[in-house]
Structure formats: structure tokens, C-alpha cells
Protein backbone atom coordinates (compact mmCIF):
# COMPACT_ATOMS: atom_id res chain seq x y z
CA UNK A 1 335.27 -157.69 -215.78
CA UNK A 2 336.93 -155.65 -218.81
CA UNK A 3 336.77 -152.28 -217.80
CA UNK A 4 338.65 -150.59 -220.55
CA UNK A 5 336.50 -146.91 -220.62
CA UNK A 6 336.93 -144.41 -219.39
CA UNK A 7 334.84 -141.13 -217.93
CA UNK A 8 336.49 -137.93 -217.22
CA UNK A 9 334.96 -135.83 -213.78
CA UNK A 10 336.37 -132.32 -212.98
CA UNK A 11 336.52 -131.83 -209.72
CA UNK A 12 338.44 -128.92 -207.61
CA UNK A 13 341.84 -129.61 -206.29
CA UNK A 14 340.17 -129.94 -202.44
CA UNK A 15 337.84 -132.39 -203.77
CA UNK A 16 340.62 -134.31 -205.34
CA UNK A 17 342.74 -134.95 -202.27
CA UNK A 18 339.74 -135.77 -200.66
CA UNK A 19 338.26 -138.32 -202.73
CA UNK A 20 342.46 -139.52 -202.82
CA UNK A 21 342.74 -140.08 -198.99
CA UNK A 22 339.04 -141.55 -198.71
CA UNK A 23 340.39 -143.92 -201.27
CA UNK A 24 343.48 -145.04 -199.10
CA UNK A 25 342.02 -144.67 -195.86
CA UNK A 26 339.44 -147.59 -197.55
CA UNK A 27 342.17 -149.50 -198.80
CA UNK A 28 341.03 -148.84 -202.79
CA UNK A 29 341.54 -146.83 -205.88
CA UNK A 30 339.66 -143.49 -206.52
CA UNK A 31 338.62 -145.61 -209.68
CA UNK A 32 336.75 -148.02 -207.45
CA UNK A 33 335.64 -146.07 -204.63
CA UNK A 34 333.90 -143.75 -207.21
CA UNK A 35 332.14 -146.89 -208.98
CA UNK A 36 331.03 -148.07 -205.46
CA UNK A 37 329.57 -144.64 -204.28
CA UNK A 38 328.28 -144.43 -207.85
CA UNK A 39 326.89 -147.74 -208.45
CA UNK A 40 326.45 -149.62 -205.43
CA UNK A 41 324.46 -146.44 -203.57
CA UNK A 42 320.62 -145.43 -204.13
CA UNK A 43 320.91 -141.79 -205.32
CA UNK A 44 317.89 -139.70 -205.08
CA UNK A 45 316.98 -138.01 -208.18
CA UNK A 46 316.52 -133.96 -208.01
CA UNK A 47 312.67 -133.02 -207.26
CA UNK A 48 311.35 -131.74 -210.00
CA UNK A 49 309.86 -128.06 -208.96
CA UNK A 50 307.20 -127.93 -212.19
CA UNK A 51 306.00 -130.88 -211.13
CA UNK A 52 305.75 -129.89 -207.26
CA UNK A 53 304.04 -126.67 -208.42
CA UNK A 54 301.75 -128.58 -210.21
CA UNK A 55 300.94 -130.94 -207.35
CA UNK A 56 300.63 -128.18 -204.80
CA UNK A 57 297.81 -126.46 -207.36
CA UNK A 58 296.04 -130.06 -207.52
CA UNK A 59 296.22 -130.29 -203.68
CA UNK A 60 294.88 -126.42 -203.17
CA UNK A 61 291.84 -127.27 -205.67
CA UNK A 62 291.12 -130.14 -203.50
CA UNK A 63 291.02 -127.82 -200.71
CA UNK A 64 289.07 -125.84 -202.17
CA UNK A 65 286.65 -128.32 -202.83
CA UNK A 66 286.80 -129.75 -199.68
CA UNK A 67 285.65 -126.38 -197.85
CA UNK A 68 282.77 -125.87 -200.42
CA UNK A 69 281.23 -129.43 -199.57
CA UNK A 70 282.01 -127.96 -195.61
CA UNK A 71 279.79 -124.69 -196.67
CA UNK A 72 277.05 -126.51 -198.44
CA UNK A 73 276.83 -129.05 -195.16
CA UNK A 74 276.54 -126.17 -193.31
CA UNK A 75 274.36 -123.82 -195.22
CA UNK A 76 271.75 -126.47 -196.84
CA UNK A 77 270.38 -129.87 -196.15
CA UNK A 78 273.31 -132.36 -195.83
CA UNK A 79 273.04 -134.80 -198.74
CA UNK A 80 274.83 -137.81 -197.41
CA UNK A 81 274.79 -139.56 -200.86
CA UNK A 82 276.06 -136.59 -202.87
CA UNK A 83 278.72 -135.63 -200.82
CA UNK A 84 280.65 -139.15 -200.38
CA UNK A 85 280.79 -139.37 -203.93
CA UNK A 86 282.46 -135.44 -204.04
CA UNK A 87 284.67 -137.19 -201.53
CA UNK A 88 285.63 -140.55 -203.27
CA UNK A 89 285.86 -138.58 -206.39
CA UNK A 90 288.56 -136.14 -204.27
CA UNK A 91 290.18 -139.56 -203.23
CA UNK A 92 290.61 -140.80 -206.55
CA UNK A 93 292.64 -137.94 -207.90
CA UNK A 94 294.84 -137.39 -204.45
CA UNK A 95 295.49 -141.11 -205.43
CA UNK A 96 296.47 -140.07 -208.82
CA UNK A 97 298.95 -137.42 -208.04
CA UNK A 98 300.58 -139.53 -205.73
CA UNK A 99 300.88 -142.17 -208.35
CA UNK A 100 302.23 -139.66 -210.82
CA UNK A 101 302.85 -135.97 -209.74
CA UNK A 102 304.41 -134.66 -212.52
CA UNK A 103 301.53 -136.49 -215.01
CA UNK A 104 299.42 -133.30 -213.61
């Protein structure tokens, strides 16, 4: 393979003469132990904290709703019917924002 680009990193002198004896101690370049810890490794991406803020109010409504259909069981006749579809209906959209959080 051609590899005639190139990509310039700043890094701190420390981090230099690490990544220099990583590279010899593994018998390679710094070019191609950076490609391999680059390319050849899953990287996580950052979490996005909008979207976890966003997730945590969808999850607190939920609560909310879950101890209202706990109150009304309690205070007035249970309604069987009514209150599986409240809860289907609660595990469609946990589905949803575990599909998708930051859709949300």
C-alpha cells in the first residue's frame, strides 16, 4: 500500500519518547504503531452528556408514571386491562431510548 500522506499530531515531549520506546520495544515505527492503535483498535466514542440528560429526563418521566399507576392500584379499583397497556406503552418508549438516546 502507497502511503504517501501525511498527518501531523502534537504531542508533549514525555509523550514522544514514550510512544518512541513503545515503538522499539514492539519492533516497529511510531508511524505504524500509531496506525495499529489507531486503526486496528475499537475506540469508544465520547458520551454525549445532552443526550444522557435527555435520557435520564425520559427515564424519570417513566418513573413518574410508573408510581402514579402504583397510586391509582392502590387508591381505586385495579383495572387490569388499563394498566398493562400504561405499561406496554412505558415499554415501548424505554425501548426507544435505548435504540436511540440522543433521538429524545
Amino acid at each position: 500500500m502507497m502511503r504517501n500522506k501525511n498527518i501531523l499530531v502534537r504531542v508533549s515531549e514525555d509523550e514522544k519518547t514514550q510512544l518512541e520506546e513503545r515503538a522499539k520495544a514492539a519492533g516497529m515505527s511510531v508511524s505504524d504503531l500509531l496506525r495499529q492503535g489507531a486503526l486496528k483498535k475499537n475506540i469508544t466514542p465520547k458520551t454525549d452528556a445532552a443526550a444522557l440528560r435527555a435520557v435520564a429526563f425520559q427515564l424519570a418521566q417513566i418513573g413518574n408514571n410508573i408510581n402514579q399507576i402504583a397510586r391509582k392500584c392502590h387508591r381505586d379499583k385495579f383495572d387490569g386491562p388499563a394498566i398493562l397497556m400504561t405499561l406496554k406503552s412505558l415499554r415501548e418508549t424505554i425501548q426507544k431510548l435505548a435504540e436511540k438516546p440522543d433521538a429524545h
